[in-house]
N, C-alpha and C. Protein backbone atom coordinates (compact mmCIF):
# COMPACT_ATOMS: atom_id res chain seq x y z
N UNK A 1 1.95 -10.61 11.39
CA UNK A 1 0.90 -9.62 11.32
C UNK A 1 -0.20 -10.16 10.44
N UNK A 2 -0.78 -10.33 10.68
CA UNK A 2 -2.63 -10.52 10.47
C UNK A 2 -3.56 -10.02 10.93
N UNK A 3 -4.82 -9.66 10.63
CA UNK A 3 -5.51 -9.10 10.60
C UNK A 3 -6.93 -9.95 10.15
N UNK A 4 -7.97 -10.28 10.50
CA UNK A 4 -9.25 -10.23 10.30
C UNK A 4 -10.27 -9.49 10.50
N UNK A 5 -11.14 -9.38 9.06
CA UNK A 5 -12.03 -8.59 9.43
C UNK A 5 -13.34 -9.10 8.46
N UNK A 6 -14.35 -8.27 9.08
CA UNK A 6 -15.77 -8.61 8.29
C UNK A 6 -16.14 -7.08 7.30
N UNK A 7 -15.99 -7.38 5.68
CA UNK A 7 -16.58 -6.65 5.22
C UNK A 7 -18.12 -6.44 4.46
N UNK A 8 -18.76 -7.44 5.05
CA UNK A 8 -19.81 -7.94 5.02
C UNK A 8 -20.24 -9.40 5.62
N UNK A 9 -21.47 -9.55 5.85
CA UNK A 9 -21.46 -11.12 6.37
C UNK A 9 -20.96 -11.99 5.51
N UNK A 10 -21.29 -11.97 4.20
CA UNK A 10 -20.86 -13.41 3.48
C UNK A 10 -19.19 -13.27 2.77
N UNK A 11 -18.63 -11.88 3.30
CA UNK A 11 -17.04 -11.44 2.97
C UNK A 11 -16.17 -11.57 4.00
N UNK A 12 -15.49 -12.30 4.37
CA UNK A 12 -14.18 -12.49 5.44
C UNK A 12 -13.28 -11.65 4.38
N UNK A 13 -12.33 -10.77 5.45
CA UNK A 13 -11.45 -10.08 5.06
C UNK A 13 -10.20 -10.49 5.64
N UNK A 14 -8.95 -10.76 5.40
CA UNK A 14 -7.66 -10.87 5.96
C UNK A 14 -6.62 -10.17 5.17
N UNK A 15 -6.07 -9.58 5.99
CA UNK A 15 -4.52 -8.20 5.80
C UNK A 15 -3.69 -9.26 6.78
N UNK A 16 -2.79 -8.96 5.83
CA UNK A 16 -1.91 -10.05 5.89
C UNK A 16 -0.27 -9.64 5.55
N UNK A 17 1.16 -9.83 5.59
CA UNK A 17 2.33 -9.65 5.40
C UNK A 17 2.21 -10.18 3.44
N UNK A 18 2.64 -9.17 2.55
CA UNK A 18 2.83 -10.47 1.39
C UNK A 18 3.40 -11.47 1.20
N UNK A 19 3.33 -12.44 0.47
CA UNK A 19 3.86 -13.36 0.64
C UNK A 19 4.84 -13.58 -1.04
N UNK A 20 5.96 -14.33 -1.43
CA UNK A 20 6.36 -14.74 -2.39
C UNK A 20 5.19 -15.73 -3.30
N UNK A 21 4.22 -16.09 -3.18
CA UNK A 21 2.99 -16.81 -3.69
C UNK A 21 2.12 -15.94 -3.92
N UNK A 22 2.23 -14.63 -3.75
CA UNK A 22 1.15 -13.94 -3.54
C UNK A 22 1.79 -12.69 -4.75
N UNK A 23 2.52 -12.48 -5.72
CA UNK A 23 3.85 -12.23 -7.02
C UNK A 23 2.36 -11.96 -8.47
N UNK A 24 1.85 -12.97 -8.71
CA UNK A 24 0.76 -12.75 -9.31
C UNK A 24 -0.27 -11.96 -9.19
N UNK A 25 -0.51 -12.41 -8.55
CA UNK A 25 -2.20 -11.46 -7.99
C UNK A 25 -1.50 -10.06 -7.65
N UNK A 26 -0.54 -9.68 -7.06
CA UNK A 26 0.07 -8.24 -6.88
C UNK A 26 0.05 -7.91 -8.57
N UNK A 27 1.04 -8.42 -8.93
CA UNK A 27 1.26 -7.90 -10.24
C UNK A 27 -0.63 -7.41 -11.26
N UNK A 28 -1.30 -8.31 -10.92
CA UNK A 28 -2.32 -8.08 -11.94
C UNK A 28 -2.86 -6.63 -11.09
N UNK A 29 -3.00 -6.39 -9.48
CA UNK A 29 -3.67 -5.08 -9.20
C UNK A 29 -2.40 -4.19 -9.77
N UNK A 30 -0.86 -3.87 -9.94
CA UNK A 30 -0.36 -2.89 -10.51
C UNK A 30 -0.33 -2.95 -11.59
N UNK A 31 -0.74 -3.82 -12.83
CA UNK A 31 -1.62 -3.58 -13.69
C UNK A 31 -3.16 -2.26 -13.95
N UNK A 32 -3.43 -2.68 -12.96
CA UNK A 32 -4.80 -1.77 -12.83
C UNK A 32 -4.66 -0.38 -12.59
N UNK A 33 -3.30 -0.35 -11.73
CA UNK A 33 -3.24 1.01 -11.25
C UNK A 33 -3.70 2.39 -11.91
N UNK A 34 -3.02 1.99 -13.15
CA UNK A 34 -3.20 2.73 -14.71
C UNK A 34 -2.55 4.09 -14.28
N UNK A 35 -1.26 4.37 -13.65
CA UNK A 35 -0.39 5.82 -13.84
C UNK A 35 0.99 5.31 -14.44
N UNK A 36 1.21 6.03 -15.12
CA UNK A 36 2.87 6.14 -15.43
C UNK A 36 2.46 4.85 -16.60
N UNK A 37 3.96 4.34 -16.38
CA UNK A 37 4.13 3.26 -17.75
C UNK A 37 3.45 2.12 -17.43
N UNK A 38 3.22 1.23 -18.63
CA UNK A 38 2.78 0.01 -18.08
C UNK A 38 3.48 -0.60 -17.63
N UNK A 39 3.41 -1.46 -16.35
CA UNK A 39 4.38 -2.44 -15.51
C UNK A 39 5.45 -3.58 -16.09
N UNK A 40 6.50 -3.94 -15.95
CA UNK A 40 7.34 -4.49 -16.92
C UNK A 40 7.42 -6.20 -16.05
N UNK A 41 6.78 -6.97 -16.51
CA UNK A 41 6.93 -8.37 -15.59
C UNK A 41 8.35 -8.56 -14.59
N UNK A 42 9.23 -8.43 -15.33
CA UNK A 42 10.83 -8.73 -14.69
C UNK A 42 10.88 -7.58 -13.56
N UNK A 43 10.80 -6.48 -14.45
CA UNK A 43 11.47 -5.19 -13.13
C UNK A 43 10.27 -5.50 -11.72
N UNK A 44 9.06 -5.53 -11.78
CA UNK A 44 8.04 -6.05 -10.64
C UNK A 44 8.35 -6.92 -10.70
N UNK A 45 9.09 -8.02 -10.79
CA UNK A 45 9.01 -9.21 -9.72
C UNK A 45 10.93 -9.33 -9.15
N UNK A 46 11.50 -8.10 -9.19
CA UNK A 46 12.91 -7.83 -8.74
C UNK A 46 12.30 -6.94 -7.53
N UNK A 47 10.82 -5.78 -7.86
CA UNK A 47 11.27 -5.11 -7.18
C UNK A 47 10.20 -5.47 -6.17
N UNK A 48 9.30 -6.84 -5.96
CA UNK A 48 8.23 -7.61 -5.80
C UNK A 48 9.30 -8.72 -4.55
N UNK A 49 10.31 -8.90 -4.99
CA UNK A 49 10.55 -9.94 -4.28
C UNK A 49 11.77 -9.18 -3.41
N UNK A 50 12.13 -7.70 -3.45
CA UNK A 50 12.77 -7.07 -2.38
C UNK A 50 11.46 -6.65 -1.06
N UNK A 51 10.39 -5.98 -1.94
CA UNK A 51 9.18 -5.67 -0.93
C UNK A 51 8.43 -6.92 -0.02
N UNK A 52 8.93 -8.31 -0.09
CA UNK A 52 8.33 -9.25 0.49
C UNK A 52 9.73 -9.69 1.73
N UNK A 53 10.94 -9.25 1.82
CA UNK A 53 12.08 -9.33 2.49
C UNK A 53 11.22 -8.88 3.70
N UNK A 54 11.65 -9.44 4.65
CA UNK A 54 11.49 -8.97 6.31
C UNK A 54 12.86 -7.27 6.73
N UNK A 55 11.82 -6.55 6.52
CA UNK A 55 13.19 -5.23 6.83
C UNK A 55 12.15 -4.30 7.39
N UNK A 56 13.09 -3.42 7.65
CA UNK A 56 12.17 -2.06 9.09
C UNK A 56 11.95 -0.85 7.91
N UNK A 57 12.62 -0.85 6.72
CA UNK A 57 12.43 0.25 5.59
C UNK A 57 11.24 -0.06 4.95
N UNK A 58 10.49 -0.77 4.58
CA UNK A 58 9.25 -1.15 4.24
C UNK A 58 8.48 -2.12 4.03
N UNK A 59 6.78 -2.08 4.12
CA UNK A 59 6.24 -2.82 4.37
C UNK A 59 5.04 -3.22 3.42
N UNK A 60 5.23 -4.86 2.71
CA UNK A 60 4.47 -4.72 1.98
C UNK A 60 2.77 -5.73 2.44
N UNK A 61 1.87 -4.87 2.52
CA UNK A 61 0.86 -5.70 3.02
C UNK A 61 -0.66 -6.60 1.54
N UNK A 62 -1.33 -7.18 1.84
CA UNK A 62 -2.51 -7.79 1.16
C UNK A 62 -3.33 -7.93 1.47
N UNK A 63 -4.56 -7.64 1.14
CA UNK A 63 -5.76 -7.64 1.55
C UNK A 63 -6.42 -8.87 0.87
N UNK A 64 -7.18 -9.85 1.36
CA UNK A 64 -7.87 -11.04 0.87
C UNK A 64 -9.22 -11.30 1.11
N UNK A 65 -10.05 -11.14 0.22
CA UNK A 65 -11.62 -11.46 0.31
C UNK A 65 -11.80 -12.42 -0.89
N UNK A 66 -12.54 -13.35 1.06
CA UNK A 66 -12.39 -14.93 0.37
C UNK A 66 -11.64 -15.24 0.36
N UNK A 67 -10.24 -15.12 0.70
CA UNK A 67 -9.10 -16.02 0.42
C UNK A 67 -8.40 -15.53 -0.81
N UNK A 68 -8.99 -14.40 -1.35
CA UNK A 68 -8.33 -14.24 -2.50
C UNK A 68 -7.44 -12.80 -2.66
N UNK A 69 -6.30 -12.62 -2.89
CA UNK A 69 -5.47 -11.67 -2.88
C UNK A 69 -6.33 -10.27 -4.16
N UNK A 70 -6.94 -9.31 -3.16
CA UNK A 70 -8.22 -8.08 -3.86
C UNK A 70 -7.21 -6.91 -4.05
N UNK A 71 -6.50 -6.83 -2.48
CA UNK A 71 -5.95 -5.58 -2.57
C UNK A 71 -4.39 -5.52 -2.28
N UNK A 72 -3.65 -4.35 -2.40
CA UNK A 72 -2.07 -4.06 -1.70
C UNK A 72 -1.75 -2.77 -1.47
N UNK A 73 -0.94 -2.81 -0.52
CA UNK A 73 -0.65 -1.69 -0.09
C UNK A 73 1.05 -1.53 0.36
N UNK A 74 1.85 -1.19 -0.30
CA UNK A 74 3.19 -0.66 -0.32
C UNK A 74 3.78 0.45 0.52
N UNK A 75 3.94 0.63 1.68
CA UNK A 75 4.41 1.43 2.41
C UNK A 75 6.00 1.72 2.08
N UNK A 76 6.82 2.51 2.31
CA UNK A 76 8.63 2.88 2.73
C UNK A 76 8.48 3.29 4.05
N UNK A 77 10.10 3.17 4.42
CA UNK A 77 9.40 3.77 6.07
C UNK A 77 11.67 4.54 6.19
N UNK A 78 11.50 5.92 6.18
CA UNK A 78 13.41 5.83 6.00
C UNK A 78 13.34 6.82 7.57
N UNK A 79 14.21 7.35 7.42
CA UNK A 79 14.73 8.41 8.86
C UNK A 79 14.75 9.47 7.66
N UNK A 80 14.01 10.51 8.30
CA UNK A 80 14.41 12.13 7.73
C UNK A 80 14.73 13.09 8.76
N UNK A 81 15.60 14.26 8.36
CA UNK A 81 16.08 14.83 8.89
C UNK A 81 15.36 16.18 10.09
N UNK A 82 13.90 16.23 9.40
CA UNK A 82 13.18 17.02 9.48
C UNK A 82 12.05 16.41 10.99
N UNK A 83 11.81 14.99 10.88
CA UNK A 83 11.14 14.20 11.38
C UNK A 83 11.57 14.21 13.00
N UNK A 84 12.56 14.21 13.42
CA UNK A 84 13.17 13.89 14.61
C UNK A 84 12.71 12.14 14.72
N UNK A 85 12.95 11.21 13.61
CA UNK A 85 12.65 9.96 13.61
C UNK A 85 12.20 9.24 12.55
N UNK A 86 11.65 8.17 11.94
CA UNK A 86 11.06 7.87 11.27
C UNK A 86 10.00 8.44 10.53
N UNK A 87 10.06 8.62 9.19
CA UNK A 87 8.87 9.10 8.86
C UNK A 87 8.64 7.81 7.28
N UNK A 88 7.49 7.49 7.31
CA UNK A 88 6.24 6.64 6.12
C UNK A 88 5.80 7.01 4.91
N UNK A 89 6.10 6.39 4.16
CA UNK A 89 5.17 7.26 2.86
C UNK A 89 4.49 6.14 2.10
N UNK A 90 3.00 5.82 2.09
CA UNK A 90 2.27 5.05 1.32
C UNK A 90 2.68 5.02 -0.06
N UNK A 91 3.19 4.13 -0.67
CA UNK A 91 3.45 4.76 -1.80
C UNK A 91 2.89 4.15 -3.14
N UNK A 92 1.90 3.28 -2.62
CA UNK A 92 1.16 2.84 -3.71
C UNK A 92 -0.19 1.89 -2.93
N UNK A 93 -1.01 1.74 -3.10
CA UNK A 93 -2.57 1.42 -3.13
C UNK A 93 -3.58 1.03 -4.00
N UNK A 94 -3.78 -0.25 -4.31
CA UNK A 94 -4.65 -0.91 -5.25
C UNK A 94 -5.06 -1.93 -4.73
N UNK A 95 -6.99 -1.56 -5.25
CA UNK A 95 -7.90 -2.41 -5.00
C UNK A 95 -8.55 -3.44 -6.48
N UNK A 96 -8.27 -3.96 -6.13
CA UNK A 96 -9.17 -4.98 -7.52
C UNK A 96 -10.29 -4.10 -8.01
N UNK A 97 -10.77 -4.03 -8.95
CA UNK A 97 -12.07 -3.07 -9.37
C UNK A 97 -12.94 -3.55 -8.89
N UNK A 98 -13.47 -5.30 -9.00
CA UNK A 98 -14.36 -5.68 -8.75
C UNK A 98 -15.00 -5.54 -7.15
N UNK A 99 -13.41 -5.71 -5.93
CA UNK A 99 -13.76 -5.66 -5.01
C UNK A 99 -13.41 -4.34 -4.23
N UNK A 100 -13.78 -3.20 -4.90
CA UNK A 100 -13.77 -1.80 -4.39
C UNK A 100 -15.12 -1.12 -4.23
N UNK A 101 -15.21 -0.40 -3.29
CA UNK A 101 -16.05 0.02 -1.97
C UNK A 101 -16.39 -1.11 -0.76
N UNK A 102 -15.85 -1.82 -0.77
CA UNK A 102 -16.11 -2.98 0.51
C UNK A 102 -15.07 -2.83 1.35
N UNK A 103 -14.04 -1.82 1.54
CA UNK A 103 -13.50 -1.35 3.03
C UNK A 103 -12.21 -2.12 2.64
N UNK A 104 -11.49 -2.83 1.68
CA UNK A 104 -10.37 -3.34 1.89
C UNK A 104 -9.40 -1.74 1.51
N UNK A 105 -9.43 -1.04 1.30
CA UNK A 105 -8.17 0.26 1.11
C UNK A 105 -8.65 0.51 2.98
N UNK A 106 -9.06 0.73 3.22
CA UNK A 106 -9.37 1.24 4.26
C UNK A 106 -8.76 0.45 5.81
N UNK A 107 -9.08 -1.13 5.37
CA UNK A 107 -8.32 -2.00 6.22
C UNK A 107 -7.05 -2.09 5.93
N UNK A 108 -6.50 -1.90 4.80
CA UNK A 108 -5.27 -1.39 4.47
C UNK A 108 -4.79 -0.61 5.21
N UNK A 109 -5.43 0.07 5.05
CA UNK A 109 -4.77 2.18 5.25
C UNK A 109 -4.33 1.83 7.41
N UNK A 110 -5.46 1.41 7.89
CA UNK A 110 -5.58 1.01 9.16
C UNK A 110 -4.53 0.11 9.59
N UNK A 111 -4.46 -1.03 8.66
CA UNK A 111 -3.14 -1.73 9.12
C UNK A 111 -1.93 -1.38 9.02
N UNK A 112 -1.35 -0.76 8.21
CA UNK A 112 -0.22 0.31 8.05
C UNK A 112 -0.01 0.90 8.83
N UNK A 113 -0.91 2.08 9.36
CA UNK A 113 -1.26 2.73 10.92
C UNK A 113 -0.66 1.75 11.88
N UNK A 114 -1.36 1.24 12.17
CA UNK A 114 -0.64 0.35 13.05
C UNK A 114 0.48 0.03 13.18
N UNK A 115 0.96 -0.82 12.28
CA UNK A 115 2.53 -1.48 12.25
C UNK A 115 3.44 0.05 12.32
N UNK A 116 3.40 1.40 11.63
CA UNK A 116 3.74 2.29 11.93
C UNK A 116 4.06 2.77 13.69
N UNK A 117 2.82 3.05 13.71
CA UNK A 117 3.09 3.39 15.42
C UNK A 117 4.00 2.24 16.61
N UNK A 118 3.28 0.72 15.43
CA UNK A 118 4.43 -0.06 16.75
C UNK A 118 5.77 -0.24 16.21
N UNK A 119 6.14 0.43 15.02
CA UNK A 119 7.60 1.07 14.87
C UNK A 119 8.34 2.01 15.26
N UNK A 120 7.40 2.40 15.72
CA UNK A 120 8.20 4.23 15.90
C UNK A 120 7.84 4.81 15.04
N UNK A 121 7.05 5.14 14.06
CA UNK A 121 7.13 5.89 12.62
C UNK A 121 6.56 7.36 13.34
N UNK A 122 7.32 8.14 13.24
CA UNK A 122 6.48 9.52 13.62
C UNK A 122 5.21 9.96 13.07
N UNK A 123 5.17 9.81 11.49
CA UNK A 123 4.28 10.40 10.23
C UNK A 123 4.16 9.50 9.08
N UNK A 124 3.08 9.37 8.63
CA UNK A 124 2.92 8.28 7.60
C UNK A 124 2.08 9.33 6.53
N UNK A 125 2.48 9.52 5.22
CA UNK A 125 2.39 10.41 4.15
C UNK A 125 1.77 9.92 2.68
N UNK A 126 0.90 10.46 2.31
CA UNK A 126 -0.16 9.82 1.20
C UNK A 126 0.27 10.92 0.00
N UNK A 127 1.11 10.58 -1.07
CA UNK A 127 1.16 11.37 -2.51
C UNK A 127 0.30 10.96 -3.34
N UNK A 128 -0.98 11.62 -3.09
CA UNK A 128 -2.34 10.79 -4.23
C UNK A 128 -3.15 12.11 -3.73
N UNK A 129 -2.98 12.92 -5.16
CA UNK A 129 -4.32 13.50 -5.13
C UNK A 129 -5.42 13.22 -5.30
N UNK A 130 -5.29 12.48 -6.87
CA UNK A 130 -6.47 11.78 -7.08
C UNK A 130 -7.49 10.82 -6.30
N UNK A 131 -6.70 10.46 -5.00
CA UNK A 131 -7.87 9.74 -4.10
C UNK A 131 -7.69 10.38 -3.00
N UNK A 132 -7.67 12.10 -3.13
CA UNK A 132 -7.56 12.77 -1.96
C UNK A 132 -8.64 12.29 -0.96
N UNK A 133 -9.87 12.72 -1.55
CA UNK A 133 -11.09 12.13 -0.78
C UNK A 133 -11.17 11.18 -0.10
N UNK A 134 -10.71 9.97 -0.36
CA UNK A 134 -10.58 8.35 0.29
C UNK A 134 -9.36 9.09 1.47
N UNK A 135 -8.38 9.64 1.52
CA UNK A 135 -7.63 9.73 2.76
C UNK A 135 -8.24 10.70 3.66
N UNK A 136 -8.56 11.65 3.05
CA UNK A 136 -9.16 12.82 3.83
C UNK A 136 -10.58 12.24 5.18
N UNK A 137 -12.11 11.08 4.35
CA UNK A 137 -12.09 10.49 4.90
C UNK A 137 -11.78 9.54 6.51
N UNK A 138 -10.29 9.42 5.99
CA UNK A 138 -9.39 8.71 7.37
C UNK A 138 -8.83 9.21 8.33
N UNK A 139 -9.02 10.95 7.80
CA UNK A 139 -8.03 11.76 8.82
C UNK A 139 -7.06 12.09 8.34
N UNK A 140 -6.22 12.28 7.31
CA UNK A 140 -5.44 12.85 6.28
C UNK A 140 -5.43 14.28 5.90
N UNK A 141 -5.09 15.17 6.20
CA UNK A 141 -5.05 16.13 5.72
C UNK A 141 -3.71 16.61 4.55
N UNK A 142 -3.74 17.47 3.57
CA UNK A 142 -3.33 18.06 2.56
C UNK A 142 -2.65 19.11 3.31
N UNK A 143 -1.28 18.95 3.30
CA UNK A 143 -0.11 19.64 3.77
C UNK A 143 0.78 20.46 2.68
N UNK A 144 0.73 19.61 1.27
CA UNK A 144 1.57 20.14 0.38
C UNK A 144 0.91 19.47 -1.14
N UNK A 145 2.05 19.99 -2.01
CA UNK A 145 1.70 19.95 -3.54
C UNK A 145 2.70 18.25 -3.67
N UNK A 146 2.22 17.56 -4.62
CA UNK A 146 3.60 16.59 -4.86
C UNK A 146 4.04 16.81 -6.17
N UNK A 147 5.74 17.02 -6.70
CA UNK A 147 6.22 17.06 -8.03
C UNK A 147 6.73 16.19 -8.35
N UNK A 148 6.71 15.76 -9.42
CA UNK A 148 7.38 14.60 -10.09
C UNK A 148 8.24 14.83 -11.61
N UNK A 149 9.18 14.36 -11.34
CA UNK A 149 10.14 14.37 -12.60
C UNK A 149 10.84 12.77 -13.14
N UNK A 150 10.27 12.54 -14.04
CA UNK A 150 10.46 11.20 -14.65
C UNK A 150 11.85 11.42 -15.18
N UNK A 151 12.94 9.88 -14.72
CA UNK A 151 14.29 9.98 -15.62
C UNK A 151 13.97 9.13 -16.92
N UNK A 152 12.86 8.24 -17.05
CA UNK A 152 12.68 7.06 -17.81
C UNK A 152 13.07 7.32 -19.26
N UNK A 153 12.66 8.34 -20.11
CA UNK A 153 13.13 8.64 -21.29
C UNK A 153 14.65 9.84 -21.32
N UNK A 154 15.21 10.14 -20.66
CA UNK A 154 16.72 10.37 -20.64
C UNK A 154 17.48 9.65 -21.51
């Protein structure tokens, strides 16, 4: 799976499968993310080098302008009961600061779409209020509330 695209004339864009070379540059955009704790080098690159495995449960993609690893996008993909099939949940999205508003979340968001439907995925699901706007945008609509309960300090 690849993908080219133009996000400007002098910007080549490529979405791409991640790659094990590609461990760095991920790690510095979940750096950026800035929710929850700060990222722990070891636990991301255990849980960095399961998301780069070839499997039908999830999919981890990269966005490259210039050749250079800007963006990622972390999909899950399980069977629910409710679904009558597969159902998706984006579950994380980061753009480099520098190279945000130039359409790489978006060629993201699109390539996911895709590989979804030529899975079977019934529904593909966005828990981000805070960039409600950016999905809404895409055709996303706001179905529900999301809760969260941290075990980390237990």
């Amino acid at each position: 799976m690849s993908t080219t695209a133009e996000t400007s004339p002098a910007s080549p864009t490529n979405v791409r499968l991640a790659s094990p070379a590609d461990r760095d540059a991920v790690f510095a955009l979940v750096e950026q993310l800035g929710i929850g704790e700060k990222p722990n080098r070891e636990s991301f690159a255990e849980a960095f080098a399961h998301g780069v495995e070839p499997s039908r449960d999830h999919l981890l993609l990269v966005a490259e302008l210039d050749g250079v690893v800007s963006a990622y996008a972390y999909t899950t993909i399980e069977r629910l009961l409710y679904t009558n099939g597969d159902s998706a949940q984006l579950q994380e999205l980061a753009v480099n600061t520098p190279a945000r508003d130039r359409g790489l979340g978006s060629l993201l968001v699109a390539a996911i779409e895709d590989e979804c439907r030529s899975r079977g995925v019934r529904q593909l699901t966005v828990a981000s209020s805070h960039a409600a706007r950016f999905y809404e945008r895409l055709d996303y609509r706001s179905t529900s509330d999301f809760l969260k309960k941290s075990f980390v300090n237990d």
